[in-house]
C-alpha atoms as a PDB file:
ATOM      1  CA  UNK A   1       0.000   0.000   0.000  1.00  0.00           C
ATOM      2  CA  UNK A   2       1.505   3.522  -1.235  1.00  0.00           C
ATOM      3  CA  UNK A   3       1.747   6.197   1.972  1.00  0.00           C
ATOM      4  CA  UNK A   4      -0.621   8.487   2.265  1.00  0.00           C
ATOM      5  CA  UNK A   5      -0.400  12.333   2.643  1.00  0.00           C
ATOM      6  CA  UNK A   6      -3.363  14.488   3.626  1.00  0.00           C
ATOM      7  CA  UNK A   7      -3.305  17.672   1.929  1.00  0.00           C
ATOM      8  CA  UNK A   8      -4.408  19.900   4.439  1.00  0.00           C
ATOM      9  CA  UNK A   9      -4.182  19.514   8.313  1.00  0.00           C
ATOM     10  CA  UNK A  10      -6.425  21.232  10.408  1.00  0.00           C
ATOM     11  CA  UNK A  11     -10.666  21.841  10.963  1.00  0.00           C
ATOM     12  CA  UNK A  12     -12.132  19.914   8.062  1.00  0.00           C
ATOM     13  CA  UNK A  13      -9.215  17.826   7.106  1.00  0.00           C
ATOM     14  CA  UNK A  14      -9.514  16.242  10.888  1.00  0.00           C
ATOM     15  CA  UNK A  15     -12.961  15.141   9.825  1.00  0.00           C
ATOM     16  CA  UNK A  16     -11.594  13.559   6.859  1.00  0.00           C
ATOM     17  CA  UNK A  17      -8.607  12.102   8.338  1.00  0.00           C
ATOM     18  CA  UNK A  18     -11.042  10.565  11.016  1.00  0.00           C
ATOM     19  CA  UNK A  19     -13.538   9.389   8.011  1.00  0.00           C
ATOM     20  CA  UNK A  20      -9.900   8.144   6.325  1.00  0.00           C
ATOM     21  CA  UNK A  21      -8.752   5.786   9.212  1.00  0.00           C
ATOM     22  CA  UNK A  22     -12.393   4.395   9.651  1.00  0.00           C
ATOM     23  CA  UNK A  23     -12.137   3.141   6.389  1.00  0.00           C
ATOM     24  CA  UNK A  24      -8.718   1.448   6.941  1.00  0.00           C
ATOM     25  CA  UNK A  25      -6.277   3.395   5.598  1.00  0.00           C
ATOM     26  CA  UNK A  26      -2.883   4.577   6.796  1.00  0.00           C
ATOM     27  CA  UNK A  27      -2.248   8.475   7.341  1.00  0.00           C
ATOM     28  CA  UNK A  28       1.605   8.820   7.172  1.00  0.00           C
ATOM     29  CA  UNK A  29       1.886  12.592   6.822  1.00  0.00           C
ATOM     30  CA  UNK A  30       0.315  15.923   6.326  1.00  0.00           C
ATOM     31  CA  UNK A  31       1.031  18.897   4.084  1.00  0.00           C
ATOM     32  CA  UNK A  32       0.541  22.374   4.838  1.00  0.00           C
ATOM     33  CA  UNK A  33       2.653  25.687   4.383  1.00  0.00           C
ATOM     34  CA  UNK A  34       4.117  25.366   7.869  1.00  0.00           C
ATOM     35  CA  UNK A  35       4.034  22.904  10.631  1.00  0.00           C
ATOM     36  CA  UNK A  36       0.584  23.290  12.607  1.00  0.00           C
ATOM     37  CA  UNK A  37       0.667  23.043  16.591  1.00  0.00           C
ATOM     38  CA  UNK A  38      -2.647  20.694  16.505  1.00  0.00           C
ATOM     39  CA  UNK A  39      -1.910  17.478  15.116  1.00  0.00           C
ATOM     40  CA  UNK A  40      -4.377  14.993  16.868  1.00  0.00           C
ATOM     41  CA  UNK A  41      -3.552  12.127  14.657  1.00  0.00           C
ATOM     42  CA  UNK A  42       0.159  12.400  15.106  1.00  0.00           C
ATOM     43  CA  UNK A  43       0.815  12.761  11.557  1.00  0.00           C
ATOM     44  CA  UNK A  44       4.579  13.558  10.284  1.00  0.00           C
ATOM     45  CA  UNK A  45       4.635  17.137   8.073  1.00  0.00           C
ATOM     46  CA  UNK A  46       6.024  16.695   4.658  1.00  0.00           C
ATOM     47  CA  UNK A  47       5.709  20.226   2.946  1.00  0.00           C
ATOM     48  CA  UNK A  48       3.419  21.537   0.779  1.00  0.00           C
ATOM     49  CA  UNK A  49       1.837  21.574  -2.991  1.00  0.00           C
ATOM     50  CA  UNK A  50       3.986  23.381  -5.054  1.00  0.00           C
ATOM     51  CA  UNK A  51       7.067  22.742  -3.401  1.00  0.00           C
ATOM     52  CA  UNK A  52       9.915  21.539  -5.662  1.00  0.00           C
ATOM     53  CA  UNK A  53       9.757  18.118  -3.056  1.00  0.00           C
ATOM     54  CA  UNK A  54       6.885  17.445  -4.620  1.00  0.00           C
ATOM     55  CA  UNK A  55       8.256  16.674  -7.863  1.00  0.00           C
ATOM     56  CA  UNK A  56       8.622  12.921  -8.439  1.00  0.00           C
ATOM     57  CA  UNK A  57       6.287  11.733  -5.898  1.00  0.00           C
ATOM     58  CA  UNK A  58       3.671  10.515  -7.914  1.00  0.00           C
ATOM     59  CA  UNK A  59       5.304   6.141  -7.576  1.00  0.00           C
ATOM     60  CA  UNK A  60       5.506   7.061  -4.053  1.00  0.00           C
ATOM     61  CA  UNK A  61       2.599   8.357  -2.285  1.00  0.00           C
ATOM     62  CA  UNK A  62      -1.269   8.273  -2.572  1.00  0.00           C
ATOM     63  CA  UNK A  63      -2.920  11.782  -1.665  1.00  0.00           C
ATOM     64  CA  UNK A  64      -6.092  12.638   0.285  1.00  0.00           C
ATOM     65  CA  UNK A  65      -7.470  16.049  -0.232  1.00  0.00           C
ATOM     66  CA  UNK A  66      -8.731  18.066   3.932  1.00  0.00           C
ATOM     67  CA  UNK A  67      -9.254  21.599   2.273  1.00  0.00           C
ATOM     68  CA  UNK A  68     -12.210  23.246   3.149  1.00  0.00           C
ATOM     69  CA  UNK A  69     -11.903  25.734   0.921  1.00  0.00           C
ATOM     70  CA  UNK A  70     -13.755  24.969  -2.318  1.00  0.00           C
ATOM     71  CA  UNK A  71     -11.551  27.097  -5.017  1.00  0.00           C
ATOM     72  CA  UNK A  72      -8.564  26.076  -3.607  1.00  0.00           C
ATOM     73  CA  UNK A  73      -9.128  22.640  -2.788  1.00  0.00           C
ATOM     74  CA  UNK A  74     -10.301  22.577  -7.065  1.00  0.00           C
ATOM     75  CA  UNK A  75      -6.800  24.174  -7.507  1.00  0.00           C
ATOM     76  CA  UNK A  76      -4.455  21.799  -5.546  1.00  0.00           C
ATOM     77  CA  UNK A  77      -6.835  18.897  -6.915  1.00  0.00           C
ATOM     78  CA  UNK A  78      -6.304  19.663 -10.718  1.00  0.00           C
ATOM     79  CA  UNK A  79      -2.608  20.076  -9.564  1.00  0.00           C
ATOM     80  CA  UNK A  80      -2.053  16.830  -8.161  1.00  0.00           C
ATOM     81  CA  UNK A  81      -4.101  15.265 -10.711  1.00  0.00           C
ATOM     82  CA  UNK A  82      -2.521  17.038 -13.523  1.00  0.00           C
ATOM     83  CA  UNK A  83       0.953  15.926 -12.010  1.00  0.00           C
ATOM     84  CA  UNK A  84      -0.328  12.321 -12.571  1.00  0.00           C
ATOM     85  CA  UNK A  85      -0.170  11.617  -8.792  1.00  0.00           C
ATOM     86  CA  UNK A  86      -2.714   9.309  -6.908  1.00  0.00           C
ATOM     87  CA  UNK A  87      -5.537  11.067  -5.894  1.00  0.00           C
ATOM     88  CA  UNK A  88      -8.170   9.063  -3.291  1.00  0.00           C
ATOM     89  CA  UNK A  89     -11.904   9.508  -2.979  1.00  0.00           C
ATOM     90  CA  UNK A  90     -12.791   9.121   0.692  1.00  0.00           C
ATOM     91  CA  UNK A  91     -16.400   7.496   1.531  1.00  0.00           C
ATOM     92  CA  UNK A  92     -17.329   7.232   5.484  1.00  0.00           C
ATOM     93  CA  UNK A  93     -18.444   3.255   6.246  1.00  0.00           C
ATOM     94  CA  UNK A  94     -21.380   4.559   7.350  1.00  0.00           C
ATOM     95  CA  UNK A  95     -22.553   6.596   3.706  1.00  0.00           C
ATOM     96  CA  UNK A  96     -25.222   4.871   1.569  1.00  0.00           C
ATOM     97  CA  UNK A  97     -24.649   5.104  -1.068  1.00  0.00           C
ATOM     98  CA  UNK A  98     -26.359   3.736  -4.509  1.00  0.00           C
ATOM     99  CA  UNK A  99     -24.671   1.244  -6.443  1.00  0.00           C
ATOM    100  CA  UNK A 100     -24.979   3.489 -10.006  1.00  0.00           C
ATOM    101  CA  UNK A 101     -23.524   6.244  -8.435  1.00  0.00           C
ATOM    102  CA  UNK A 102     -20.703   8.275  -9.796  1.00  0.00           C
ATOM    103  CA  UNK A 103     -18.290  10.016  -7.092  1.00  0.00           C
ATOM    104  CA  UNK A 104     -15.218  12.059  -8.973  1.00  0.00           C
ATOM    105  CA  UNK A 105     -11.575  11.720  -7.619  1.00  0.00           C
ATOM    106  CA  UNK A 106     -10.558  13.122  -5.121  1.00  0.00           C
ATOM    107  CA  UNK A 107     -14.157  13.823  -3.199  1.00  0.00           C
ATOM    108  CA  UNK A 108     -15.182  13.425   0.579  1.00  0.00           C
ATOM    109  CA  UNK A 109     -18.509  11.420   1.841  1.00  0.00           C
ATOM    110  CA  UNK A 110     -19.048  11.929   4.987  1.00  0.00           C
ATOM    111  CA  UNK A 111     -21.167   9.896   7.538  1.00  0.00           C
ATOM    112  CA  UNK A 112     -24.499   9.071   7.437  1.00  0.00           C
ATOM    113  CA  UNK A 113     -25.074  10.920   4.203  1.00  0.00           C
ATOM    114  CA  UNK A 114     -27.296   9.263   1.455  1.00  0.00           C
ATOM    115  CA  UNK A 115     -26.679   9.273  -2.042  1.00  0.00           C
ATOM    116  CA  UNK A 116     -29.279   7.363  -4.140  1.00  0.00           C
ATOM    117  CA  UNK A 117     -29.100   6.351  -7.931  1.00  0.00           C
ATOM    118  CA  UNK A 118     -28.044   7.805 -10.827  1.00  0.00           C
ATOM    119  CA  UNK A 119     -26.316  10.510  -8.950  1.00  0.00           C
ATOM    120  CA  UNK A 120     -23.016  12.139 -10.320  1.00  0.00           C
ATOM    121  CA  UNK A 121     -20.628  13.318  -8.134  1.00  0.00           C
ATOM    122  CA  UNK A 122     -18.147  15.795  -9.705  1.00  0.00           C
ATOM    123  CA  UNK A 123     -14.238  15.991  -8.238  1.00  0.00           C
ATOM    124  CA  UNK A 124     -13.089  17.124  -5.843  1.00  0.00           C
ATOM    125  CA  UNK A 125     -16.650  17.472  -3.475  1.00  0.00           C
ATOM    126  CA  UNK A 126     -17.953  17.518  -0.033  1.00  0.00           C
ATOM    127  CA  UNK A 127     -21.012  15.799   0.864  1.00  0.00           C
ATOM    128  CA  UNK A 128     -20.939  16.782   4.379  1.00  0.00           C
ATOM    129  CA  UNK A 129     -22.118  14.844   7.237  1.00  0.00           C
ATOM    130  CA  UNK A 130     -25.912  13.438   7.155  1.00  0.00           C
ATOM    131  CA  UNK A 131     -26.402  15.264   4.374  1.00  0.00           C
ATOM    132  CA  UNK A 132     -29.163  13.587   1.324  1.00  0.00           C
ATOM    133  CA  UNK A 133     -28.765  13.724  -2.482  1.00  0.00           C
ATOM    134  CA  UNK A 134     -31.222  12.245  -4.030  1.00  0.00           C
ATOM    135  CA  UNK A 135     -31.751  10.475  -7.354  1.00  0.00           C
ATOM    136  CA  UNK A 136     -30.194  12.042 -10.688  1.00  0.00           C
ATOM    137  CA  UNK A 137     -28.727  15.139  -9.175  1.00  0.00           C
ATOM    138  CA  UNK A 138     -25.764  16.398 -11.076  1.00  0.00           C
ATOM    139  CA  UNK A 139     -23.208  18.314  -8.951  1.00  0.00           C
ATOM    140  CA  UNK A 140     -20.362  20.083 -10.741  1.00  0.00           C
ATOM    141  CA  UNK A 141     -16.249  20.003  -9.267  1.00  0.00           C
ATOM    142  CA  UNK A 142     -15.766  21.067  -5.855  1.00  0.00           C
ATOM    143  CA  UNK A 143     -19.208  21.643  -5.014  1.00  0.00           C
ATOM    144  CA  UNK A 144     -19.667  21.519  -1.008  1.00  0.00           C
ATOM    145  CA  UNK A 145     -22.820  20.243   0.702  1.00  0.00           C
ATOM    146  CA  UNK A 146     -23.229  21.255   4.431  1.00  0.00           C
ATOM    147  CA  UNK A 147     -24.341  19.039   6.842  1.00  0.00           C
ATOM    148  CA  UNK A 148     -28.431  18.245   6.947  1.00  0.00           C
ATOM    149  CA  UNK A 149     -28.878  19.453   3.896  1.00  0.00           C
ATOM    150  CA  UNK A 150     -31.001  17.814   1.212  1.00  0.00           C
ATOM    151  CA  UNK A 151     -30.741  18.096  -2.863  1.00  0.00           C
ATOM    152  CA  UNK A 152     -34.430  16.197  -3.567  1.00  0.00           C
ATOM    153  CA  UNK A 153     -33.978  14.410  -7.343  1.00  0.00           C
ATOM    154  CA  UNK A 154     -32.900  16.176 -10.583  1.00  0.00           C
ATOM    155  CA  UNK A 155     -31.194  18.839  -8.885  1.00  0.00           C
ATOM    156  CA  UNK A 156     -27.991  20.191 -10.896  1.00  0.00           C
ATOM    157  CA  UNK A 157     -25.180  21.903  -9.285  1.00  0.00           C
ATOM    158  CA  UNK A 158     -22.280  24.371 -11.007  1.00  0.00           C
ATOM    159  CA  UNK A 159     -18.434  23.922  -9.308  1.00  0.00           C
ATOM    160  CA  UNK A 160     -17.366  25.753  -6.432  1.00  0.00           C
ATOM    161  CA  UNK A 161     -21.243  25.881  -5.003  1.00  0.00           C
ATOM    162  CA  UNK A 162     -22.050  26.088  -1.529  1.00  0.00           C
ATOM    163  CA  UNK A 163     -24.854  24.895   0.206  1.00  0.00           C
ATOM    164  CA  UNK A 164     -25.370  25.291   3.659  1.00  0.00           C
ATOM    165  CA  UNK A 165     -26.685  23.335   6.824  1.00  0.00           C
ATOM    166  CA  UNK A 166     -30.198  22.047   6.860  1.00  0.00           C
ATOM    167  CA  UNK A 167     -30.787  23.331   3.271  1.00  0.00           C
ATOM    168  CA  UNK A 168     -33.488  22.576   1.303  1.00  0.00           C
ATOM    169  CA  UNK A 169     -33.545  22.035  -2.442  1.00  0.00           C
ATOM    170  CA  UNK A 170     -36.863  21.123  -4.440  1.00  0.00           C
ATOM    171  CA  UNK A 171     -36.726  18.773  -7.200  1.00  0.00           C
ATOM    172  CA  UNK A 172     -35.109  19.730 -10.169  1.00  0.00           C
ATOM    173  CA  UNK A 173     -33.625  23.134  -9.456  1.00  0.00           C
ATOM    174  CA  UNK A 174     -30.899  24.382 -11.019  1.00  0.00           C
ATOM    175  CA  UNK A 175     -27.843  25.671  -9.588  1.00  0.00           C
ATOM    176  CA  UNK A 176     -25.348  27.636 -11.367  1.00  0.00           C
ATOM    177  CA  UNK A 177     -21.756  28.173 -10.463  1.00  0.00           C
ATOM    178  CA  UNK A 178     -19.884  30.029  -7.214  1.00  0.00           C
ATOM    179  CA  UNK A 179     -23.153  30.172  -5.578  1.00  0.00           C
ATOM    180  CA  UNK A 180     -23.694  30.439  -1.547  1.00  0.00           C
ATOM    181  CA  UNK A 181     -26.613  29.069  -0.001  1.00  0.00           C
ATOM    182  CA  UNK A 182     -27.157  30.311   3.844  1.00  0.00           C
ATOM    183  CA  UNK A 183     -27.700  27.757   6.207  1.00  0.00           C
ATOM    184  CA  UNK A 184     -31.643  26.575   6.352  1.00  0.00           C
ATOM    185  CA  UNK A 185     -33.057  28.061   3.340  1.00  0.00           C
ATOM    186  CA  UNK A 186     -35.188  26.728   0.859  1.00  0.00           C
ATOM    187  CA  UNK A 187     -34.571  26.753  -2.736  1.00  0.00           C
ATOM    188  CA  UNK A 188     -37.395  26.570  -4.822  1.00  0.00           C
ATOM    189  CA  UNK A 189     -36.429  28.554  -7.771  1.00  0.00           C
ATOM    190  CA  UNK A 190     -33.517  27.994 -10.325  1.00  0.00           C
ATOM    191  CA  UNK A 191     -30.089  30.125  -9.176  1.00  0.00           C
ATOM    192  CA  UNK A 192     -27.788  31.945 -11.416  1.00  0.00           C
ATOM    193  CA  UNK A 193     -23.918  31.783 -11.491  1.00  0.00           C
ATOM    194  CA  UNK A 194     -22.277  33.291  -8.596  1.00  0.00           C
ATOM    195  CA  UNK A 195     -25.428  34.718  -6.550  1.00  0.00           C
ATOM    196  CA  UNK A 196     -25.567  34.498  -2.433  1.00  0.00           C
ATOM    197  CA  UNK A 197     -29.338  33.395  -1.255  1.00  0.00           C
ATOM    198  CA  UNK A 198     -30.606  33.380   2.066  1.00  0.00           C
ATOM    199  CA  UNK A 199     -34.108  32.682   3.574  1.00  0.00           C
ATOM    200  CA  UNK A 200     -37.115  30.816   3.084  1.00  0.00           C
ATOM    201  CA  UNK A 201     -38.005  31.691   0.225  1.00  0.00           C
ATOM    202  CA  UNK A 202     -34.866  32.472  -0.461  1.00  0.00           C
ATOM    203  CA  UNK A 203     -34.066  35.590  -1.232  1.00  0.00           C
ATOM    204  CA  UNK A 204     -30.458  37.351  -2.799  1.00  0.00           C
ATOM    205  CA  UNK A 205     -28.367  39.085  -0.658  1.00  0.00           C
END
């Protein structure tokens, strides 16, 4: 088994580490810009992205994306993938998820979230803990979904969306690109590229 670096090391990468070891796997090290003082899974730091160490890697080491953020985690993604380097999809035991579902490289499944069938996962995503997408939603690279929150079926999604706790989304909305959703709204109209929406109904802000 090829070592594995987490790509990222502190907040959400802790949930993903955690979500990594249930599964089995080996953390060996972590990469950020600097050493971090919280390392709770006694991880060894090995640099970061970009570095000229990285070079060369790609026979050696098997990475797991723990960025938060979703531009940058898109970024570092298309970099390591791009560099031809292992890049690992990490799915909590306790997910369901559908046996005809797609989930890109690279993306995070927390626990207890559903995913049912026909569902395509883009790279490089967070499906957040407990959170439901339904049948035949479409969601786009590095698209986050918060904890609680639900995508009913149909429901299309453009990269670097956010969607915050406890949302709601009716049945075959669609979602364009770089959007925020506030936490507990509900979406029952189709969003365009890049808008922030809060309320029920939602509402731009």
């Amino acid at each position: 088994m090829k070592k594995m670096i987490l790509v990222g090391y502190s907040g959400h990468a802790f949930v993903v580490a955690d979500a990594a070891i249930c599964m089995g796997l080996k953390l060996h090290y972590y990469s950020e810009v600097s050493k971090v003082n919280t390392n709770p899974f006694n991880l060894n730091y090995i640099g970061f992205e970009g570095n000229k160490d990285f070079e060369g890697w790609a026979d050696d080491y098997e990475f797991i994306l723990g960025i938060g953020d979703n531009k940058l985690r898109q970024k570092i993604g298309k970099q390591i993938v791009n560099k031809n380097k292992l890049l690992k999809t990490v799915i909590h035991p306790t997910a369901s998820i559908s046996k005809n579902v797609n989930i890109g490289e690279g993306s995070f499944v927390s626990k207890n979230v559903s995913v049912n069938p026909l569902a395509i996962i883009g790279n490089f995503c967070i499906l957040n803990t407990g959170c439901i997408v339904e049948h035949e939603c479409i969601l786009g690279e590095a698209v986050h979904v918060a904890p609680g929150a639900v995508l009913a079926g149909n429901v299309s999604v453009g990269e670097r969306t956010f969607i915050g706790a406890n949302v709601v989304v009716k049945q075959g909305i669609k979602i364009g690109k770089d959007v925020i959703i506030g936490a507990g709204s509900v979406v029952i109209k189709n969003i365009p590229d890049g808008k922030k929406i809060v309320g029920n109904p939602t509402r731009e802000i």
